[in-house]
PDB file of N, CA and C in Angstrom:
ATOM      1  N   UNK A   1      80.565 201.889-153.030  1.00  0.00           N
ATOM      2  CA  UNK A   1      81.920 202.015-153.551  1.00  0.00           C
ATOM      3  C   UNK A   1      82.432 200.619-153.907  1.00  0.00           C
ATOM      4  N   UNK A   2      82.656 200.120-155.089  1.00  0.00           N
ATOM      5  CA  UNK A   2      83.263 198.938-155.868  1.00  0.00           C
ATOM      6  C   UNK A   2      84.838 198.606-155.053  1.00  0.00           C
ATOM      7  N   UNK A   3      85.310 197.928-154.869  1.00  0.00           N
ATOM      8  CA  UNK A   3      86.868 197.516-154.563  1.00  0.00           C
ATOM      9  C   UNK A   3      87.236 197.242-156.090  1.00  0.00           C
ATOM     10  N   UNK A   4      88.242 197.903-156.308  1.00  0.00           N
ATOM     11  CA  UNK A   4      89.054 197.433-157.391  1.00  0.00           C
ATOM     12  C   UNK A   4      90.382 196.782-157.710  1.00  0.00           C
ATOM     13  N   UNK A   5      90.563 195.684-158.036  1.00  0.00           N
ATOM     14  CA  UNK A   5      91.801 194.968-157.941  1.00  0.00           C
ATOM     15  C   UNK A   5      93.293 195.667-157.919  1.00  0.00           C
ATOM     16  N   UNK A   6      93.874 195.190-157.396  1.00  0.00           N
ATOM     17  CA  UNK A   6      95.435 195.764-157.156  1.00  0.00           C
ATOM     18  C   UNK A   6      95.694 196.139-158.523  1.00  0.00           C
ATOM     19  N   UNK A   7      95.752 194.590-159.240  1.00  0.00           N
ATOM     20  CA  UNK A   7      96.487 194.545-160.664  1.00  0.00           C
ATOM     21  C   UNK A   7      96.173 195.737-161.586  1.00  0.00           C
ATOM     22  N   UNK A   8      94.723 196.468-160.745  1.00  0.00           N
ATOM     23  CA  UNK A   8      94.106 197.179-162.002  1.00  0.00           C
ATOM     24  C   UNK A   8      94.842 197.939-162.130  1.00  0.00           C
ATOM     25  N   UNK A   9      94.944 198.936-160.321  1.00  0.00           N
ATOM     26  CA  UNK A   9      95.638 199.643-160.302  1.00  0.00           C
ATOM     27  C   UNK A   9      97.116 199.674-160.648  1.00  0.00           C
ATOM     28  N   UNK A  10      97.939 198.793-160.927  1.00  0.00           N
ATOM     29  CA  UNK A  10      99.050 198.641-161.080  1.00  0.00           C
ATOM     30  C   UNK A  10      99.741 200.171-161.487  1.00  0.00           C
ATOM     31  N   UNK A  11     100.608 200.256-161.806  1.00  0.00           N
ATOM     32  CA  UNK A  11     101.382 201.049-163.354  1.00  0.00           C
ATOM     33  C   UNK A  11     101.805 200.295-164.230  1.00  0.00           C
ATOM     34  N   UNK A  12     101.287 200.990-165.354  1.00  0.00           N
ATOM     35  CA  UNK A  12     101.850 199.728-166.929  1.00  0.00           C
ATOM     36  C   UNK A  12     103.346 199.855-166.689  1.00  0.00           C
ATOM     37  N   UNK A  13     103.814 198.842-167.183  1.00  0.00           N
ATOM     38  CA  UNK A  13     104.760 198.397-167.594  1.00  0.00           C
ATOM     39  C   UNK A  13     105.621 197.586-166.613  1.00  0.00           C
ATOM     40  N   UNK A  14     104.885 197.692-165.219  1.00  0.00           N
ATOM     41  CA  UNK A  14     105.592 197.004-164.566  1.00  0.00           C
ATOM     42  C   UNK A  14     105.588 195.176-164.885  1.00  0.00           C
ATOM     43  N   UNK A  15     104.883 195.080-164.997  1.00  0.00           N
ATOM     44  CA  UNK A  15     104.551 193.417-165.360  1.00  0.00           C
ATOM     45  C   UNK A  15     105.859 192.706-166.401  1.00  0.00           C
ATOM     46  N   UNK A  16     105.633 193.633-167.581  1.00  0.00           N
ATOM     47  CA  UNK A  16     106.957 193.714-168.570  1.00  0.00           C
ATOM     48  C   UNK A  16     108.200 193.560-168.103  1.00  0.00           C
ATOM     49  N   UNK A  17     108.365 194.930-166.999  1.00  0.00           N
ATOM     50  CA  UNK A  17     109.891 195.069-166.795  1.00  0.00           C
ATOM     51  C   UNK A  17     109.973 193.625-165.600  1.00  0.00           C
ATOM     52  N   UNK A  18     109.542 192.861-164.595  1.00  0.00           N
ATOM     53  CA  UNK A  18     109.376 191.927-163.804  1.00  0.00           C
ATOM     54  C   UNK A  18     109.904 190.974-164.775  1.00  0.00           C
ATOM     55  N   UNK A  19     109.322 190.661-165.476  1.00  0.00           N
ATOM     56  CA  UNK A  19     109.392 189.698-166.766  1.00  0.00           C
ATOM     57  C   UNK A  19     110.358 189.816-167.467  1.00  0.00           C
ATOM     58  N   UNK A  20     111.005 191.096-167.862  1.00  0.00           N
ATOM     59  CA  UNK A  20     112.556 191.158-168.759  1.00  0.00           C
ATOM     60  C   UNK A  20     113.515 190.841-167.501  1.00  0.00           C
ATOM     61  N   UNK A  21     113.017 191.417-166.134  1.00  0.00           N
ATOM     62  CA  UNK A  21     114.520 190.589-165.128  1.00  0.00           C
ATOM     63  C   UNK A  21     114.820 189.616-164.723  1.00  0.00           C
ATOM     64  N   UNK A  22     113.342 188.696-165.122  1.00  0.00           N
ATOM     65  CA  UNK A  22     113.575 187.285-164.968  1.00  0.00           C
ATOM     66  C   UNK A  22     114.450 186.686-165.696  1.00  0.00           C
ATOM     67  N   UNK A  23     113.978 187.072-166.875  1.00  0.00           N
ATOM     68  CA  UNK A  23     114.226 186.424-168.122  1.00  0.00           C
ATOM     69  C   UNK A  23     116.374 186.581-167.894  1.00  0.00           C
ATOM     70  N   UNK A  24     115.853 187.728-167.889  1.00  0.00           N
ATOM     71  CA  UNK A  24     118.394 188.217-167.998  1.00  0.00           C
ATOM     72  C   UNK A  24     118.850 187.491-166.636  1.00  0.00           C
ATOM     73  N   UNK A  25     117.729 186.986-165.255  1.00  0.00           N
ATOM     74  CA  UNK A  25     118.470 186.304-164.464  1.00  0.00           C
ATOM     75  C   UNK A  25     118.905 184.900-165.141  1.00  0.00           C
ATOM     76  N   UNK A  26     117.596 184.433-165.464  1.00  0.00           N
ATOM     77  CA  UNK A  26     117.286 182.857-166.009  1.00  0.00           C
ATOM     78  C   UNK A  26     118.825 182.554-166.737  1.00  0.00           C
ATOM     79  N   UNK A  27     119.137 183.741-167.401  1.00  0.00           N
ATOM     80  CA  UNK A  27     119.967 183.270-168.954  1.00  0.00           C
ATOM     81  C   UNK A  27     121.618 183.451-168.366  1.00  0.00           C
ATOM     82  N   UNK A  28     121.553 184.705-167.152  1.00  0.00           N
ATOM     83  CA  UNK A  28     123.046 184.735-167.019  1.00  0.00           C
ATOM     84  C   UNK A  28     123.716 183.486-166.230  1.00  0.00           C
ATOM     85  N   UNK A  29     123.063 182.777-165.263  1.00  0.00           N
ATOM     86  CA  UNK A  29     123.978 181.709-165.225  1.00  0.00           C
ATOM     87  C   UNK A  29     124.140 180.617-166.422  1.00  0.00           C
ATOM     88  N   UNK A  30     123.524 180.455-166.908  1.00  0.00           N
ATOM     89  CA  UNK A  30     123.362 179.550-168.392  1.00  0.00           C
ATOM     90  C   UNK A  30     125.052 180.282-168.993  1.00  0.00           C
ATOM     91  N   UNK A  31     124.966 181.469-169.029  1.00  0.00           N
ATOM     92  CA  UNK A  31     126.162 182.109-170.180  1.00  0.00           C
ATOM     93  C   UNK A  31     127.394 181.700-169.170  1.00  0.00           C
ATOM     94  N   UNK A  32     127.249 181.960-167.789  1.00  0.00           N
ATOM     95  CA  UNK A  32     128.798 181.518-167.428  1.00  0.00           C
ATOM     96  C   UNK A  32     128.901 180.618-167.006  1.00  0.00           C
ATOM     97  N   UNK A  33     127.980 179.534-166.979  1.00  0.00           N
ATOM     98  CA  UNK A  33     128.359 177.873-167.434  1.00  0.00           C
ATOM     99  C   UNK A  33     129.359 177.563-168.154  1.00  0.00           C
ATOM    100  N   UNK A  34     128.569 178.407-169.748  1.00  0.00           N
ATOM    101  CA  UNK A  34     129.459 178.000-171.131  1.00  0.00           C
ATOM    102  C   UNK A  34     131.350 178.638-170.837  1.00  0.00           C
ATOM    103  N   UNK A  35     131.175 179.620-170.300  1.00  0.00           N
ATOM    104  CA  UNK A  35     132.690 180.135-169.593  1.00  0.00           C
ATOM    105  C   UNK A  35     133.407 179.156-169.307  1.00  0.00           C
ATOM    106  N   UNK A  36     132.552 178.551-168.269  1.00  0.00           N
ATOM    107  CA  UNK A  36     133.915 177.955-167.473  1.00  0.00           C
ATOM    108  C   UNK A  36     134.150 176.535-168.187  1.00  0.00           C
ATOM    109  N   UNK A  37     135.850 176.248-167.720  1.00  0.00           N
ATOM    110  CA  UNK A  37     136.526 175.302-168.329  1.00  0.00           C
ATOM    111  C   UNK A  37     135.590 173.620-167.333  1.00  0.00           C
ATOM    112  N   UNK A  38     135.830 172.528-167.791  1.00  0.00           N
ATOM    113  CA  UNK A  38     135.188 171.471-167.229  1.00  0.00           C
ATOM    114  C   UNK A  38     136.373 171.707-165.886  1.00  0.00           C
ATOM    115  N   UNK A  39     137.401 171.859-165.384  1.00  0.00           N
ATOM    116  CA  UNK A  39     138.534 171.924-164.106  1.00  0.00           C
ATOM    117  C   UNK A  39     137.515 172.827-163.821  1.00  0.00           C
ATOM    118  N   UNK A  40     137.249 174.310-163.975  1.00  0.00           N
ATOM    119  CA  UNK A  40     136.678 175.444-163.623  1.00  0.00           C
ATOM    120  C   UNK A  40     135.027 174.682-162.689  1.00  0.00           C
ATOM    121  N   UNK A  41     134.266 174.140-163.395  1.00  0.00           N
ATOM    122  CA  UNK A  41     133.277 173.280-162.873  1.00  0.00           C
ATOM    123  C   UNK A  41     133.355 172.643-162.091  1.00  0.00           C
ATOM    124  N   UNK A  42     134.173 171.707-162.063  1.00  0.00           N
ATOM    125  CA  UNK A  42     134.121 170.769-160.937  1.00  0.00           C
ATOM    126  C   UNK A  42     134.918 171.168-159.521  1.00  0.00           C
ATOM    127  N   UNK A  43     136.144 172.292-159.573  1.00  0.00           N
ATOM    128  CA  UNK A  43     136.373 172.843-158.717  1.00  0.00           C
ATOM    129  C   UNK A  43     135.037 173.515-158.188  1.00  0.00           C
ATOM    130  N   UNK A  44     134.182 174.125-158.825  1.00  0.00           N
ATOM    131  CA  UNK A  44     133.015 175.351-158.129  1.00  0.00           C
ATOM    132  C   UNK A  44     131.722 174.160-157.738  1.00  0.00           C
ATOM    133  N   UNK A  45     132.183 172.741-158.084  1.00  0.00           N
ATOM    134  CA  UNK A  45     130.907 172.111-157.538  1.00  0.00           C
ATOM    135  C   UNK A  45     131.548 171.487-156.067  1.00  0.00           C
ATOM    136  N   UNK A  46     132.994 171.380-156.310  1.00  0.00           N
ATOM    137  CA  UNK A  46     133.703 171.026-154.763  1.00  0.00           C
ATOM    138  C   UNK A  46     133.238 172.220-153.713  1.00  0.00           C
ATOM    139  N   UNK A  47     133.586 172.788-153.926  1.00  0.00           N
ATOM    140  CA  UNK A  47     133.323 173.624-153.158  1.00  0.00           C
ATOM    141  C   UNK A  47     131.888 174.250-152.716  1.00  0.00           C
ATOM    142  N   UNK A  48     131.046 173.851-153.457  1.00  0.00           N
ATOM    143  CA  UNK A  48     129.708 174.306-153.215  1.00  0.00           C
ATOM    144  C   UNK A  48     129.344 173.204-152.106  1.00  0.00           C
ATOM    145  N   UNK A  49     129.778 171.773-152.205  1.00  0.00           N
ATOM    146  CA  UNK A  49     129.435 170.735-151.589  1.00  0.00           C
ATOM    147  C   UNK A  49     130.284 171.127-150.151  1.00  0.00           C
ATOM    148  N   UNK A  50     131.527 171.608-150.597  1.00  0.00           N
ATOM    149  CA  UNK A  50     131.842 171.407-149.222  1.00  0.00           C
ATOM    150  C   UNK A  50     131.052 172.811-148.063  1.00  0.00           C
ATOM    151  N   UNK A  51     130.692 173.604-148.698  1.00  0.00           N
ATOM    152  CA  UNK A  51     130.172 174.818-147.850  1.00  0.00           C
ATOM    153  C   UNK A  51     128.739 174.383-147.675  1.00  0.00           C
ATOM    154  N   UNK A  52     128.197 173.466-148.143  1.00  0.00           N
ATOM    155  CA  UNK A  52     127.192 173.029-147.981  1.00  0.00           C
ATOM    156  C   UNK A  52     127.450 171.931-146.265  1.00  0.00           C
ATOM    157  N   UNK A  53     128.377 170.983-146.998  1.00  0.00           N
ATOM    158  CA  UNK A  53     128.586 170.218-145.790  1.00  0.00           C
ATOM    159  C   UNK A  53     129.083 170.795-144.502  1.00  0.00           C
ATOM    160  N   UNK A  54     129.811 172.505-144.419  1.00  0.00           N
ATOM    161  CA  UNK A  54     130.114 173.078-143.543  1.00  0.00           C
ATOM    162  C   UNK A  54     128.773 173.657-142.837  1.00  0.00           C
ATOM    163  N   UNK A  55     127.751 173.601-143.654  1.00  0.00           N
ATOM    164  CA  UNK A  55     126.749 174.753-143.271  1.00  0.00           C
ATOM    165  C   UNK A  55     125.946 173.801-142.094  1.00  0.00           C
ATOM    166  N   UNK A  56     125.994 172.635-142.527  1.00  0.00           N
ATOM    167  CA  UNK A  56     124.911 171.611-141.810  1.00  0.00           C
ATOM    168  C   UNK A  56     126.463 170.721-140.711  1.00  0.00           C
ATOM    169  N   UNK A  57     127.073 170.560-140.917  1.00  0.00           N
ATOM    170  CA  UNK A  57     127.819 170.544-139.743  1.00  0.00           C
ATOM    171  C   UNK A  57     127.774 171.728-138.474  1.00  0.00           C
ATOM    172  N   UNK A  58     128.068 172.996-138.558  1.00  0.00           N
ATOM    173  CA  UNK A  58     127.516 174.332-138.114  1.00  0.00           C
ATOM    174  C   UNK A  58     125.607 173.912-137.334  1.00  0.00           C
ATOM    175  N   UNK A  59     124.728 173.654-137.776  1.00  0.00           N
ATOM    176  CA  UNK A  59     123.977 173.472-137.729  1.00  0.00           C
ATOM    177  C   UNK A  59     123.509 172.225-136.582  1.00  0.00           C
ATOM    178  N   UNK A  60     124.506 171.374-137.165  1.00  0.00           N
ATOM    179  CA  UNK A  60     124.445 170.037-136.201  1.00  0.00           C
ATOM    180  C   UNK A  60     125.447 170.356-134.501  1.00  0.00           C
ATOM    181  N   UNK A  61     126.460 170.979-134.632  1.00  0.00           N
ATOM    182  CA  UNK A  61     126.664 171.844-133.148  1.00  0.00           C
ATOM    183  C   UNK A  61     126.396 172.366-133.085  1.00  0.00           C
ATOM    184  N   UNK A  62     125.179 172.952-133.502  1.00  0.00           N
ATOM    185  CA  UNK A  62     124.667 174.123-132.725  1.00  0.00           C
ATOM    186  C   UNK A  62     123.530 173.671-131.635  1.00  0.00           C
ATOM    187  N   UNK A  63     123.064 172.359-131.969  1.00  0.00           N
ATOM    188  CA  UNK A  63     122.239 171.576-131.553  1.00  0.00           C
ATOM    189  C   UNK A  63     122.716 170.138-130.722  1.00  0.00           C
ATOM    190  N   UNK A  64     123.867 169.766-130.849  1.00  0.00           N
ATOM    191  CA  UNK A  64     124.677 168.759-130.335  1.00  0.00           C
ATOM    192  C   UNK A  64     125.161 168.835-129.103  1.00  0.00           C
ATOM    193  N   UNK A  65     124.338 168.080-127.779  1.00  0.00           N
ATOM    194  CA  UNK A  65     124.795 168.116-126.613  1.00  0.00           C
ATOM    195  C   UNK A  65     125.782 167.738-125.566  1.00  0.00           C
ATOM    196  N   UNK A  66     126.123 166.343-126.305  1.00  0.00           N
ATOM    197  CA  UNK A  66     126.999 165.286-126.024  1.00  0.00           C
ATOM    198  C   UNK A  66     128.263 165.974-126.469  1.00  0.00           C
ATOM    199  N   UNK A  67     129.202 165.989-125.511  1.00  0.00           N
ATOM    200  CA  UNK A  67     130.402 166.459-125.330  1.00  0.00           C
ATOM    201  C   UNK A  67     131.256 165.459-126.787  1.00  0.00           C
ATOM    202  N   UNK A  68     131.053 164.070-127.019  1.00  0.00           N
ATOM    203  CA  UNK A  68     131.908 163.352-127.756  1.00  0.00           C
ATOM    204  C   UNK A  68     131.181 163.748-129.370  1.00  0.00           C
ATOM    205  N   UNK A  69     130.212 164.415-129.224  1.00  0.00           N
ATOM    206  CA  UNK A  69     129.296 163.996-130.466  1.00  0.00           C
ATOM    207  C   UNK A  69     129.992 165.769-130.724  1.00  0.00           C
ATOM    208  N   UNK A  70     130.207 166.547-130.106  1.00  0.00           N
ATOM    209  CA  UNK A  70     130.289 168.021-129.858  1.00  0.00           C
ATOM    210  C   UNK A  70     131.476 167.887-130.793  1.00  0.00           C
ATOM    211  N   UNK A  71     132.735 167.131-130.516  1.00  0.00           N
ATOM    212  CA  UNK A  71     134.417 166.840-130.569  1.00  0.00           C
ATOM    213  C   UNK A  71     134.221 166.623-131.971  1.00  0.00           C
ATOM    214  N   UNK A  72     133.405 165.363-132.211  1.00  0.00           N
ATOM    215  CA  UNK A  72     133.881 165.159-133.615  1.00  0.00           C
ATOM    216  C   UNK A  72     132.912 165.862-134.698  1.00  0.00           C
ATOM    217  N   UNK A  73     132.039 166.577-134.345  1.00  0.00           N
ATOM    218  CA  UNK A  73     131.729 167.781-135.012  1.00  0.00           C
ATOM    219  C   UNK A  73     132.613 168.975-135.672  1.00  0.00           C
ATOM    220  N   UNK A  74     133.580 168.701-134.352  1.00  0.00           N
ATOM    221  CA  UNK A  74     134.424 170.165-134.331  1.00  0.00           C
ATOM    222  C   UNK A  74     135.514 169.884-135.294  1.00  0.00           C
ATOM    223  N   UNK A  75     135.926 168.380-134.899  1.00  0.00           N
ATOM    224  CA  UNK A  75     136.775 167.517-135.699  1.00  0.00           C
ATOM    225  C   UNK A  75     136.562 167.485-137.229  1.00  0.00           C
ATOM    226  N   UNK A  76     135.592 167.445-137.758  1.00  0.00           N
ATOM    227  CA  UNK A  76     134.705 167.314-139.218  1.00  0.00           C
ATOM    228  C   UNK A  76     134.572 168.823-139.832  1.00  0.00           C
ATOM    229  N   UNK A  77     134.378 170.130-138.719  1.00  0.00           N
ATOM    230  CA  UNK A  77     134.229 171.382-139.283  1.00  0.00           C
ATOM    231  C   UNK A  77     135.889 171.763-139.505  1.00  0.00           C
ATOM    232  N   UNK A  78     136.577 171.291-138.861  1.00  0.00           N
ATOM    233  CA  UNK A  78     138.544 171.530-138.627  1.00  0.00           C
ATOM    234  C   UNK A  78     138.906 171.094-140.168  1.00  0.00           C
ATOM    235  N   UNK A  79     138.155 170.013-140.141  1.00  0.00           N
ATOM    236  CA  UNK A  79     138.923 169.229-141.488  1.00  0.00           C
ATOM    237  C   UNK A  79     138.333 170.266-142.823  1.00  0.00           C
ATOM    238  N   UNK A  80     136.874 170.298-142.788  1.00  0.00           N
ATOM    239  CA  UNK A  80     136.006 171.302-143.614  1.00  0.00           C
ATOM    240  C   UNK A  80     136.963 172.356-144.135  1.00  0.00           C
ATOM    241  N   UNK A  81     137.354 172.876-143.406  1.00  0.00           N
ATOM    242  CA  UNK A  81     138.024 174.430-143.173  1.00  0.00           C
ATOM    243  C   UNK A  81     139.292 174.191-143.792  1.00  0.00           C
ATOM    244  N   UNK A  82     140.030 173.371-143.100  1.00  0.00           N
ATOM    245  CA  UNK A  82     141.212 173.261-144.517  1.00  0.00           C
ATOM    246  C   UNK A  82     141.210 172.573-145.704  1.00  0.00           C
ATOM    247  N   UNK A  83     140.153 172.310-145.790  1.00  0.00           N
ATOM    248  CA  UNK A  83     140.147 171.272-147.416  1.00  0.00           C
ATOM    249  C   UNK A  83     139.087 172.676-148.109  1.00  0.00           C
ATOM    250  N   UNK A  84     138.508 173.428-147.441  1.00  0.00           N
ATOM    251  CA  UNK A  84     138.160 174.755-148.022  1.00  0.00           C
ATOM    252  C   UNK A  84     139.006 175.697-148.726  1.00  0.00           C
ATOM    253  N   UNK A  85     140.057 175.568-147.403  1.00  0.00           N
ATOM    254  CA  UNK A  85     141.123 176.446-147.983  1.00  0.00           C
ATOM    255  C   UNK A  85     142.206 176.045-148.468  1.00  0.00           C
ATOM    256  N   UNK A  86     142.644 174.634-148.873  1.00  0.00           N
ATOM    257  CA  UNK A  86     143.696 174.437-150.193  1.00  0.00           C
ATOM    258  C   UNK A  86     142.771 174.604-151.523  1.00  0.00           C
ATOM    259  N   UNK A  87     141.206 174.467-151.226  1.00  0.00           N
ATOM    260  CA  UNK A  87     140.756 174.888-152.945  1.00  0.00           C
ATOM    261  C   UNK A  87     140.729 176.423-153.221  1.00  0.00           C
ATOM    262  N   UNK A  88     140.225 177.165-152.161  1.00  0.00           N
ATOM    263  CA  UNK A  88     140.482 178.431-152.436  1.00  0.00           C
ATOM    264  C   UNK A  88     141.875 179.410-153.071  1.00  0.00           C
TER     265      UNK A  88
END
């Protein structure tokens, strides 16, 4: 008895349709780039940075033993949180 490759077995058309959802992911952030205003941008890159910098602060107490190192963690996620939420 031969083994025959997955791919053989496939069903047609799947390969195609894989390939057309790439393709409409690839392109839709490209289209609402062109949307947004340059204010619109740089607000959504503030904020990406700062949930970024919240995520790895989060990360760093979760792991932070030292009671002073703990504080100004908490101190840095406090500040995070409202400079989150006057952009929101």
């Amino acid at each position: 008895m031969a083994l025959v490759p997955y791919t053989v077995t496939m069903a047609r058309g799947w390969e195609s349709k894989s390939v057309e959802e790439q393709q409409a992911a690839a392109t839709a952030p490209h289209e609402l780039k062109k949307l947004l205003t340059a204010e619109e941008k740089a607000l959504r890159q503030q904020l990406e940075a700062l949930q970024l910098s919240r995520k790895r602060i989060l990360q760093q107490l979760e792991a932070a033993q030292n009671p002073r190192h703990r504080q100004v963690l908490e101190n840095a996620l406090a500040d995070l949180d409202s400079r989150l939420a006057r952009l929101v």
